[in-house]
N, C-alpha and C. Protein backbone atom coordinates (compact mmCIF):
# COMPACT_ATOMS: atom_id res chain seq x y z
N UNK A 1 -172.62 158.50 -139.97
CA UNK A 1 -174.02 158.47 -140.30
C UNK A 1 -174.43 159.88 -140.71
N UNK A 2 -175.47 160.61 -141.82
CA UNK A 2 -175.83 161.39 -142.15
C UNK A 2 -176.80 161.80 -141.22
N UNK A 3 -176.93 163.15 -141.21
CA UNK A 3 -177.88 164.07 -140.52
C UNK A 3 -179.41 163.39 -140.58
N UNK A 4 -179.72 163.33 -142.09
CA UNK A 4 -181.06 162.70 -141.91
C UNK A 4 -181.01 161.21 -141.57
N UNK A 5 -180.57 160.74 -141.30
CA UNK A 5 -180.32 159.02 -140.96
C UNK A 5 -180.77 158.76 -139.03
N UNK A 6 -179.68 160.05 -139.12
CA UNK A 6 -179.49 160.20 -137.64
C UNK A 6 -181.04 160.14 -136.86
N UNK A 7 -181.52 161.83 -137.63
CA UNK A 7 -183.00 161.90 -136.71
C UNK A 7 -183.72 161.04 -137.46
N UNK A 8 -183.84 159.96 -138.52
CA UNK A 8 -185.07 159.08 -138.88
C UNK A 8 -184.63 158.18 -137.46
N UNK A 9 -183.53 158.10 -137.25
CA UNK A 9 -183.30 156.78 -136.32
C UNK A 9 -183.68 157.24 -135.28
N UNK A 10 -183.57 158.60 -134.31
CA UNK A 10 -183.95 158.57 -133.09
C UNK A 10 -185.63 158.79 -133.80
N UNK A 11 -186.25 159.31 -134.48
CA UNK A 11 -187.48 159.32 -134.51
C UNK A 11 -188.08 158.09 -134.48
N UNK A 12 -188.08 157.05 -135.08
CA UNK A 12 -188.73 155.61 -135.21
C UNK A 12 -188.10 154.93 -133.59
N UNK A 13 -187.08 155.45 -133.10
CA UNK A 13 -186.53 155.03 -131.62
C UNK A 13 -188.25 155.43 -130.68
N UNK A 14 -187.95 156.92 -130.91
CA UNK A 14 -188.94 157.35 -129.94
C UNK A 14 -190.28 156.70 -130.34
N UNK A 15 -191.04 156.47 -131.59
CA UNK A 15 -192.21 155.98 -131.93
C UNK A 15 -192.31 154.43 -131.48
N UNK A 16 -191.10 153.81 -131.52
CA UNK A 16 -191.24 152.46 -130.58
C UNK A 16 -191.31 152.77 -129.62
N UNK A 17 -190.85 153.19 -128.71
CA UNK A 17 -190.58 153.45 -127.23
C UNK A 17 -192.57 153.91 -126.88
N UNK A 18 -192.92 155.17 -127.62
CA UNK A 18 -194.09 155.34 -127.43
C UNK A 18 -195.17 154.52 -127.22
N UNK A 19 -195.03 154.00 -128.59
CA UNK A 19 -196.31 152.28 -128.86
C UNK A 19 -195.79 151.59 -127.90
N UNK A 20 -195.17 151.14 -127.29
CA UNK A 20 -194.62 150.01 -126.80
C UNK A 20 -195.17 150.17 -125.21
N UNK A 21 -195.18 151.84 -125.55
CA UNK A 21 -195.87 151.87 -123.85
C UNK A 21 -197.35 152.14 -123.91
N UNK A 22 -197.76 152.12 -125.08
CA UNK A 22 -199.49 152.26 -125.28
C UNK A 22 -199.91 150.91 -125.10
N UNK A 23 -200.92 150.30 -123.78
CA UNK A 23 -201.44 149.40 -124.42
C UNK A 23 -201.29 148.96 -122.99
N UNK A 24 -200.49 149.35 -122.07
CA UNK A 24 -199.96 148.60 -120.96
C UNK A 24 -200.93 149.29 -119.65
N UNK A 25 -200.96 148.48 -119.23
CA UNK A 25 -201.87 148.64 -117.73
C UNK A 25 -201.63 148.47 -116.80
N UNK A 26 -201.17 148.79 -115.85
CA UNK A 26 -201.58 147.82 -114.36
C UNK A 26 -202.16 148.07 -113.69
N UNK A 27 -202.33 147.19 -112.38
CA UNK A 27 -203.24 147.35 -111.34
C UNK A 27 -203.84 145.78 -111.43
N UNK A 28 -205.21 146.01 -110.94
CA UNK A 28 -205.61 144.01 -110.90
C UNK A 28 -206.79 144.47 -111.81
N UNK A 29 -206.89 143.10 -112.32
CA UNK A 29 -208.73 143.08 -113.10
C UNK A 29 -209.82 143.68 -112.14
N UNK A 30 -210.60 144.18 -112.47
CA UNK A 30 -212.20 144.55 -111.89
C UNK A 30 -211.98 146.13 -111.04
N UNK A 31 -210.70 146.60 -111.25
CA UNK A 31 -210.67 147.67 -109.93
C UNK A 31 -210.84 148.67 -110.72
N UNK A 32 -211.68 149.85 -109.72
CA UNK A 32 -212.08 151.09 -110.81
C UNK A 32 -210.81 152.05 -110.95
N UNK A 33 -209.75 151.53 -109.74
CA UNK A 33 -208.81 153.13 -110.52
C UNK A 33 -207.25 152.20 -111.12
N UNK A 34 -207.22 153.11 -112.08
CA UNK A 34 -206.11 152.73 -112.72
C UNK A 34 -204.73 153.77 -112.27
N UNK A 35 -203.49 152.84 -112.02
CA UNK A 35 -201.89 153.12 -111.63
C UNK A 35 -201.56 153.98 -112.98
N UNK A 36 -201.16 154.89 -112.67
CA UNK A 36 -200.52 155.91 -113.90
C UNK A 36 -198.64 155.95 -113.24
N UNK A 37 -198.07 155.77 -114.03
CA UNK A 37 -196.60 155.70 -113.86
C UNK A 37 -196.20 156.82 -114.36
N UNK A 38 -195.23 157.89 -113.80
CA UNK A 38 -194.75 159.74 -114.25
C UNK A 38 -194.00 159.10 -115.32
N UNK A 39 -194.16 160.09 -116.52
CA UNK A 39 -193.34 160.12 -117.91
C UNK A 39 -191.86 160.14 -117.21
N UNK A 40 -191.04 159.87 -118.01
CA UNK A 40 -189.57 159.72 -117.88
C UNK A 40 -188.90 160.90 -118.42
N UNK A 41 -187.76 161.37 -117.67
CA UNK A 41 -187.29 162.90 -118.22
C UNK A 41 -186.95 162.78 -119.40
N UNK A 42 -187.22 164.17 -119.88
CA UNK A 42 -186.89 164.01 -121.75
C UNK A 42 -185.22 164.03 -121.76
N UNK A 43 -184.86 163.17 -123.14
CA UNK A 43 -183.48 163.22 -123.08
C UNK A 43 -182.67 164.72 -123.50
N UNK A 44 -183.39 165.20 -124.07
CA UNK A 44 -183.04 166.43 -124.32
C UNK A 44 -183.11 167.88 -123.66
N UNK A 45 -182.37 168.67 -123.02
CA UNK A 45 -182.65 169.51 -121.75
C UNK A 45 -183.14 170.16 -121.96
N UNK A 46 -183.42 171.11 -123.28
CA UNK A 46 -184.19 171.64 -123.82
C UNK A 46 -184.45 171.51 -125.63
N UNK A 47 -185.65 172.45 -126.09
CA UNK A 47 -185.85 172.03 -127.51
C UNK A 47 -184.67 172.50 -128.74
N UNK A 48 -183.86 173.77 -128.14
CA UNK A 48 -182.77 174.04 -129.28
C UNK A 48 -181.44 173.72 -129.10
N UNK A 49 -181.20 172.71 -128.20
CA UNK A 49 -179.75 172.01 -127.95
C UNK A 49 -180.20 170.38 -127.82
N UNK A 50 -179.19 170.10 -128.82
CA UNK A 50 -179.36 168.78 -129.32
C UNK A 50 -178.20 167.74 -128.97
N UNK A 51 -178.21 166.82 -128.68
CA UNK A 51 -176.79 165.79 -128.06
C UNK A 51 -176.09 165.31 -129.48
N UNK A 52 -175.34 165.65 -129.74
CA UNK A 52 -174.41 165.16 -130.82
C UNK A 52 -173.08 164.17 -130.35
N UNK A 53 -172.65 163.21 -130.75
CA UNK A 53 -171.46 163.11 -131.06
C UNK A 53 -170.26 163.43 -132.61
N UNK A 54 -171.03 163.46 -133.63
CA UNK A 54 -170.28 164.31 -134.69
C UNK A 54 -171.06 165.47 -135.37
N UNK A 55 -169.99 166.55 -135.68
CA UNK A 55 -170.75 167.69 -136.54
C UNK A 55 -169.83 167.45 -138.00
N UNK A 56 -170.65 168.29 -138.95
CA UNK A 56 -170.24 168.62 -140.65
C UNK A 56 -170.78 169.86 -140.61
N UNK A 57 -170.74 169.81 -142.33
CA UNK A 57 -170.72 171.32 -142.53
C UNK A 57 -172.83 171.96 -142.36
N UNK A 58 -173.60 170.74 -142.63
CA UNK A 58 -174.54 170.23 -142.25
C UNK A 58 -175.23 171.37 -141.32
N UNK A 59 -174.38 170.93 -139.68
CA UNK A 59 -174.57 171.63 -138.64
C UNK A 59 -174.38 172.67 -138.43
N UNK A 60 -173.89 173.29 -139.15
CA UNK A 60 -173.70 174.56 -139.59
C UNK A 60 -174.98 175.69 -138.92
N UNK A 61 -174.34 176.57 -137.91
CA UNK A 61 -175.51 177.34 -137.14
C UNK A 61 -176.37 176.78 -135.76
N UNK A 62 -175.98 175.43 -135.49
CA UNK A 62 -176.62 174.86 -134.53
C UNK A 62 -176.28 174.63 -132.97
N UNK A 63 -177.00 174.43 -132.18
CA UNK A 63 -176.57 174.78 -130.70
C UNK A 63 -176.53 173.21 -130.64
N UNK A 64 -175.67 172.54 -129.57
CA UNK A 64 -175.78 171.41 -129.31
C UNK A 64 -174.97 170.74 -127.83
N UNK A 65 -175.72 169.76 -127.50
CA UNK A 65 -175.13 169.65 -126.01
C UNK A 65 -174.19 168.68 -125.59
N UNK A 66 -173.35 168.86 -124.34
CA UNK A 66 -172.09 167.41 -124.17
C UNK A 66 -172.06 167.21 -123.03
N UNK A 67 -172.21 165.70 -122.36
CA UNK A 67 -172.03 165.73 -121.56
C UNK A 67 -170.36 165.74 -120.76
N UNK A 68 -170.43 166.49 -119.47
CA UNK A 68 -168.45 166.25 -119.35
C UNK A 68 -168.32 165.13 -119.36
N UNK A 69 -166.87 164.34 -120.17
CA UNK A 69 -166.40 163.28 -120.66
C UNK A 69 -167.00 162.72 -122.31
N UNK A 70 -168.12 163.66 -122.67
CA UNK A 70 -168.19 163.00 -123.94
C UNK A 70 -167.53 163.69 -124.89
N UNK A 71 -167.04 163.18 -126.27
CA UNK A 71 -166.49 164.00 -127.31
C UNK A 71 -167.36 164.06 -128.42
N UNK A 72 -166.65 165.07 -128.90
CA UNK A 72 -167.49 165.25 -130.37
C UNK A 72 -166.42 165.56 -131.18
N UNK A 73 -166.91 165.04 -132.73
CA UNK A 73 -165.89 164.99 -134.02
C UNK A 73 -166.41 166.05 -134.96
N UNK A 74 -165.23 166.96 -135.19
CA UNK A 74 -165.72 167.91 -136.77
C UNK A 74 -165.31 167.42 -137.68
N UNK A 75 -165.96 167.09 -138.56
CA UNK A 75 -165.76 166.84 -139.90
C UNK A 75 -166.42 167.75 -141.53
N UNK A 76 -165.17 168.58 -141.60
CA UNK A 76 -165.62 169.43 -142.71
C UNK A 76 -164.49 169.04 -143.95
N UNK A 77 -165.98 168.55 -144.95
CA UNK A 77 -165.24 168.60 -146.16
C UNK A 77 -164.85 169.38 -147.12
N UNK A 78 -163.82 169.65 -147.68
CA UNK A 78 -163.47 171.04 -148.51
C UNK A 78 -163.03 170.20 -149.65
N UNK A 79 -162.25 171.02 -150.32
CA UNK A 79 -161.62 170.32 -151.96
C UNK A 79 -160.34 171.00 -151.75
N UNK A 80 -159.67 171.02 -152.75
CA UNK A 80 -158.29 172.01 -152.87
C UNK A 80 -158.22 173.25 -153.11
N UNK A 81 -159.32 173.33 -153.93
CA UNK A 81 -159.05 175.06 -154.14
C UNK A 81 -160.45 175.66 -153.39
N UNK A 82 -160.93 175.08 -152.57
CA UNK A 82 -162.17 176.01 -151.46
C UNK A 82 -161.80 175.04 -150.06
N UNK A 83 -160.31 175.28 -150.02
CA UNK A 83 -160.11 174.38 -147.95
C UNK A 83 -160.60 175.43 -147.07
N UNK A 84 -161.04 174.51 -146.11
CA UNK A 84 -161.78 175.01 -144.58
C UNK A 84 -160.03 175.23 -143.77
N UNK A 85 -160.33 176.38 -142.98
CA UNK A 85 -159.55 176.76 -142.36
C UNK A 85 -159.35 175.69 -141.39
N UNK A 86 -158.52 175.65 -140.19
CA UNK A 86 -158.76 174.72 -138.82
C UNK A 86 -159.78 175.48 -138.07
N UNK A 87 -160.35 174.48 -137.69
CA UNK A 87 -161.40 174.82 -137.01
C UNK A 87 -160.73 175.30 -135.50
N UNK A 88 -161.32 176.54 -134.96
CA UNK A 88 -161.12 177.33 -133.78
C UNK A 88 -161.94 177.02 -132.78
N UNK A 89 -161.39 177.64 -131.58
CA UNK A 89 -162.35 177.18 -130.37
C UNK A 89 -162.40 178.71 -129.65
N UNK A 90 -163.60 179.03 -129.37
CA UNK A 90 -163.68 180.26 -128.42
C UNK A 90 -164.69 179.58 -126.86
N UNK A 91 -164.00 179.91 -126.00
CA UNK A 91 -164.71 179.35 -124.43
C UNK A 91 -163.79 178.50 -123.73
N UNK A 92 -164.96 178.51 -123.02
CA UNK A 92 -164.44 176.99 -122.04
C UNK A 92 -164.98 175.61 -121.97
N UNK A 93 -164.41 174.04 -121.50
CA UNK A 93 -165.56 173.55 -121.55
C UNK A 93 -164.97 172.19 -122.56
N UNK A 94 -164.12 172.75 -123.79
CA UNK A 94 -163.71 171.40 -124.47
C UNK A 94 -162.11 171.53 -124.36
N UNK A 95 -161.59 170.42 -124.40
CA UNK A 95 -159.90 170.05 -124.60
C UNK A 95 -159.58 169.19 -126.23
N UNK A 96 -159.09 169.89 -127.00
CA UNK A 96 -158.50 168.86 -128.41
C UNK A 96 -157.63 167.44 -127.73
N UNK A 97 -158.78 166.97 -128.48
CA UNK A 97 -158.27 165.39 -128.40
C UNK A 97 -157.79 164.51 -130.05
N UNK A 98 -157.23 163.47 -130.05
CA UNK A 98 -156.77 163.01 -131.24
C UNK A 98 -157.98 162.83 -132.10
N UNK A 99 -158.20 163.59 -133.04
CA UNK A 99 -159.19 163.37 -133.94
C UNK A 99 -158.29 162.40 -135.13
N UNK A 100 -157.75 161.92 -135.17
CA UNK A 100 -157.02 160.80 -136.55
C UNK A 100 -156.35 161.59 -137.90
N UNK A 101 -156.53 161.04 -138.84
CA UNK A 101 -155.52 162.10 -139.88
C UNK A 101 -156.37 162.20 -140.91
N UNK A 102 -156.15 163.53 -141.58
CA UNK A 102 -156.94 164.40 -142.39
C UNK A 102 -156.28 163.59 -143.82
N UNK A 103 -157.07 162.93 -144.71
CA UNK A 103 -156.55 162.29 -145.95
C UNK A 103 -156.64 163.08 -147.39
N UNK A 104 -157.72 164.00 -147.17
CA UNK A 104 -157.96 164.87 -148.40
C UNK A 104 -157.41 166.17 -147.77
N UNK A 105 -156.98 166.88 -148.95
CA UNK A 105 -156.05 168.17 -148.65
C UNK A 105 -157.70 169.46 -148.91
N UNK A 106 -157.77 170.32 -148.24
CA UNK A 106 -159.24 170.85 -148.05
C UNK A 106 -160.46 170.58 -146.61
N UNK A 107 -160.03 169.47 -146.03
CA UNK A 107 -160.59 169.28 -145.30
C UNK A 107 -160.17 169.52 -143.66
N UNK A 108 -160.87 169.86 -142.96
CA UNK A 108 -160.68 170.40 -141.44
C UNK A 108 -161.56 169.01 -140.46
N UNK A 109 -160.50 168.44 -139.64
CA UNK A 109 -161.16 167.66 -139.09
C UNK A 109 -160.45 168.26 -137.61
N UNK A 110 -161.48 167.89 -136.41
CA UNK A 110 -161.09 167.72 -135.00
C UNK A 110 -162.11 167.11 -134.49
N UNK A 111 -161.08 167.05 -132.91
CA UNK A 111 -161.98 166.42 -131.90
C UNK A 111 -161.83 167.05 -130.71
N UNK A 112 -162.84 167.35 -129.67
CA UNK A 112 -163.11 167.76 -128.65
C UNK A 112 -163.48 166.58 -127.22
N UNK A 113 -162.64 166.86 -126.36
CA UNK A 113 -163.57 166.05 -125.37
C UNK A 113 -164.22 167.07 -124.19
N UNK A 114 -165.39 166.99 -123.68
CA UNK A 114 -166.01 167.81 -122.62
C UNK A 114 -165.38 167.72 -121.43
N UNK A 115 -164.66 168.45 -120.91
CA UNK A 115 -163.87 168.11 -119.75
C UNK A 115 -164.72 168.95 -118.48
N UNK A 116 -164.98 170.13 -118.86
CA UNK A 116 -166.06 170.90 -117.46
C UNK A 116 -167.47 171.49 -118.26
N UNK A 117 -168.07 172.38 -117.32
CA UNK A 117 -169.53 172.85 -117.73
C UNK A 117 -168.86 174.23 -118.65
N UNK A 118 -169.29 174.37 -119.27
CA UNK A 118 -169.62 175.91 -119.84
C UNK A 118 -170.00 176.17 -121.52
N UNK A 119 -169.90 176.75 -121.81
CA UNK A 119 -170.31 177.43 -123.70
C UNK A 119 -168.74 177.50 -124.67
N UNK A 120 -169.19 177.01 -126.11
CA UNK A 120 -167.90 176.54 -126.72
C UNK A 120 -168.41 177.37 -127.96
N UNK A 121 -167.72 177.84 -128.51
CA UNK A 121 -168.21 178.48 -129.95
C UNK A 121 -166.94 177.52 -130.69
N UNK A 122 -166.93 176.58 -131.47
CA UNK A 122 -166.17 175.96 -132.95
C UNK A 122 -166.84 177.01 -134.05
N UNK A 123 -165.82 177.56 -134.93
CA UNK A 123 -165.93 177.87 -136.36
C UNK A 123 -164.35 177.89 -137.47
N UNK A 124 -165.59 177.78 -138.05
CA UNK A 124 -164.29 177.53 -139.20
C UNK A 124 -164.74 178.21 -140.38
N UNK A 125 -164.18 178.65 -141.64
CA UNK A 125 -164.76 179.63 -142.62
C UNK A 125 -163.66 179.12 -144.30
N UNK A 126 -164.20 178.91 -145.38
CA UNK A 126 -163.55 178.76 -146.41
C UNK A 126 -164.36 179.74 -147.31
N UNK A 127 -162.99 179.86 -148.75
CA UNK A 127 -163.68 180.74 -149.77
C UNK A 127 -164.77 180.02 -150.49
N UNK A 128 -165.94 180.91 -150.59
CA UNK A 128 -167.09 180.99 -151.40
C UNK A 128 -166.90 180.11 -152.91
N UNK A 129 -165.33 180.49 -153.65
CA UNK A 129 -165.88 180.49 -154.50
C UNK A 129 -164.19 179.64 -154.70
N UNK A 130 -163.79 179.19 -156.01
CA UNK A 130 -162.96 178.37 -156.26
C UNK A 130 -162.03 179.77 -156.29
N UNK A 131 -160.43 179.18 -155.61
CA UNK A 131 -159.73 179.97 -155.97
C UNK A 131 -158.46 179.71 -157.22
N UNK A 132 -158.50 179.02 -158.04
CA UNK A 132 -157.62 178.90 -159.26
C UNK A 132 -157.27 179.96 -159.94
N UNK A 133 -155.60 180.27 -159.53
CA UNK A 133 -154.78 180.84 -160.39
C UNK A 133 -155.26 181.07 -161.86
N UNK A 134 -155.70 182.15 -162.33
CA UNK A 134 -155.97 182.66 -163.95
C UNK A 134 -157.34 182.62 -164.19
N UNK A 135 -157.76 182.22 -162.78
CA UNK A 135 -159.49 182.50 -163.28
C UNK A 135 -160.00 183.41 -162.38
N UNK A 136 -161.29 183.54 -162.87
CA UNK A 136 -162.22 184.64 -161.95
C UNK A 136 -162.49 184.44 -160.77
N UNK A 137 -162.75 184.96 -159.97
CA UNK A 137 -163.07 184.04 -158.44
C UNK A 137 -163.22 185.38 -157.41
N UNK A 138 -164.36 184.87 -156.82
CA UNK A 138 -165.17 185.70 -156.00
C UNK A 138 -164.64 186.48 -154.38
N UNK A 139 -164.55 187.07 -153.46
CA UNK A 139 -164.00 187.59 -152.61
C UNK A 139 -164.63 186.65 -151.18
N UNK A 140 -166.05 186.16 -151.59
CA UNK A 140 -166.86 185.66 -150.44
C UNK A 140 -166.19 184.36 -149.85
N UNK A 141 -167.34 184.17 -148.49
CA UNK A 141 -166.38 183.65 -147.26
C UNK A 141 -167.14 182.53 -146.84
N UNK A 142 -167.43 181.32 -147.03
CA UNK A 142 -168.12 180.64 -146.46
C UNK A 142 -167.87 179.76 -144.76
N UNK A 143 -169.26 180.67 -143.83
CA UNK A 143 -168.58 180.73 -142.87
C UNK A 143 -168.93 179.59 -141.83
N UNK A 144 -168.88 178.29 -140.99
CA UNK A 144 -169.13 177.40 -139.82
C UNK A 144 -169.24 177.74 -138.88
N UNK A 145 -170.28 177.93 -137.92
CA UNK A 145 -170.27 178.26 -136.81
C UNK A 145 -171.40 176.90 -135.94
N UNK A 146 -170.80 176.94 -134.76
CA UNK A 146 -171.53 175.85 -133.77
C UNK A 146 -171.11 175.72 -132.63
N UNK A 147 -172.43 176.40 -131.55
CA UNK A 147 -172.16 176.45 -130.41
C UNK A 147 -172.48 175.08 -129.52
N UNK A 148 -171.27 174.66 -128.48
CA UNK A 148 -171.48 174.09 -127.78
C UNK A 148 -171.56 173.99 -126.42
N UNK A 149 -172.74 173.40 -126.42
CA UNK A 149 -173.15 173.54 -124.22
C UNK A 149 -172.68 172.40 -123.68
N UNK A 150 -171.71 172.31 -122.72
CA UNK A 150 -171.20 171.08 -121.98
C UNK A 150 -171.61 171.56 -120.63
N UNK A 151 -172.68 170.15 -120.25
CA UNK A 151 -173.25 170.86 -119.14
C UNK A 151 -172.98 169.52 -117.90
């Protein structure tokens, strides 16, 4: 599923969930005080870490959260002459698990599963610019970075 797909879907999630609870009452007819029920914890632990199960190149720069036992999939697409390196892991916190097989030559795929609590830095970095033998081509670095909180 695409990035914007993703949040239209939890957004219209949450706008049902909202309406659905506008409108509702209890208590009995005729009584002056009305039962208020406590909001439900937000799913999100805070506002700049987000629950993912897959990243792209998309996510690029973003903090995001796991719970231990969940995984998450990288999927970066490259071409032949601008491939993504393998994607690296700095921390603690994820174990490589079978992410399936890479079909285009350029592309960096993995998988992580959350095995304990702590901070994960994934990056990965390809050239800027096409590198073909006899042509011009640039020195720059296009770089992936995405931190992960398994909490």
């Amino acid at each position: 599923m695409r990035r914007t797909n993703r949040h239209t879907t939890l957004a219209l999630a949450a706008l049902t969930l909202l309406l659905a609870g506008c409108g509702t009452e209890t208590g009995s007819q005729g009584s002056d005080t009305d039962t208020v029920s406590p909001s439900p914890p937000s799913a999100s632990t805070s506002p700049s870490c987000t629950p993912v199960s897959e990243l792209d190149a998309a996510d690029r720069g973003s903090t995001v959260c796991l719970a231990v036992g969940d995984t998450v999939r990288v999927s970066l697409d490259g071409t032949k002459s601008r491939p993504w390196k393998p994607v690296t892991v700095e921390g603690s916190g994820l174990e490589a698990t079978n992410s399936g097989i890479v079909l285009l030559p350029g592309d960096a795929n993995a998988a992580y599963k959350a095995v304990s609590a702590g901070t994960v830095r994934l990056s990965s970095s390809r050239p800027l610019c096409a590198t073909d033998t006899g042509r011009v081509s640039c020195k720059g670095i296009q770089e992936w970075l995405v931190t992960v909180l398994v909490k």
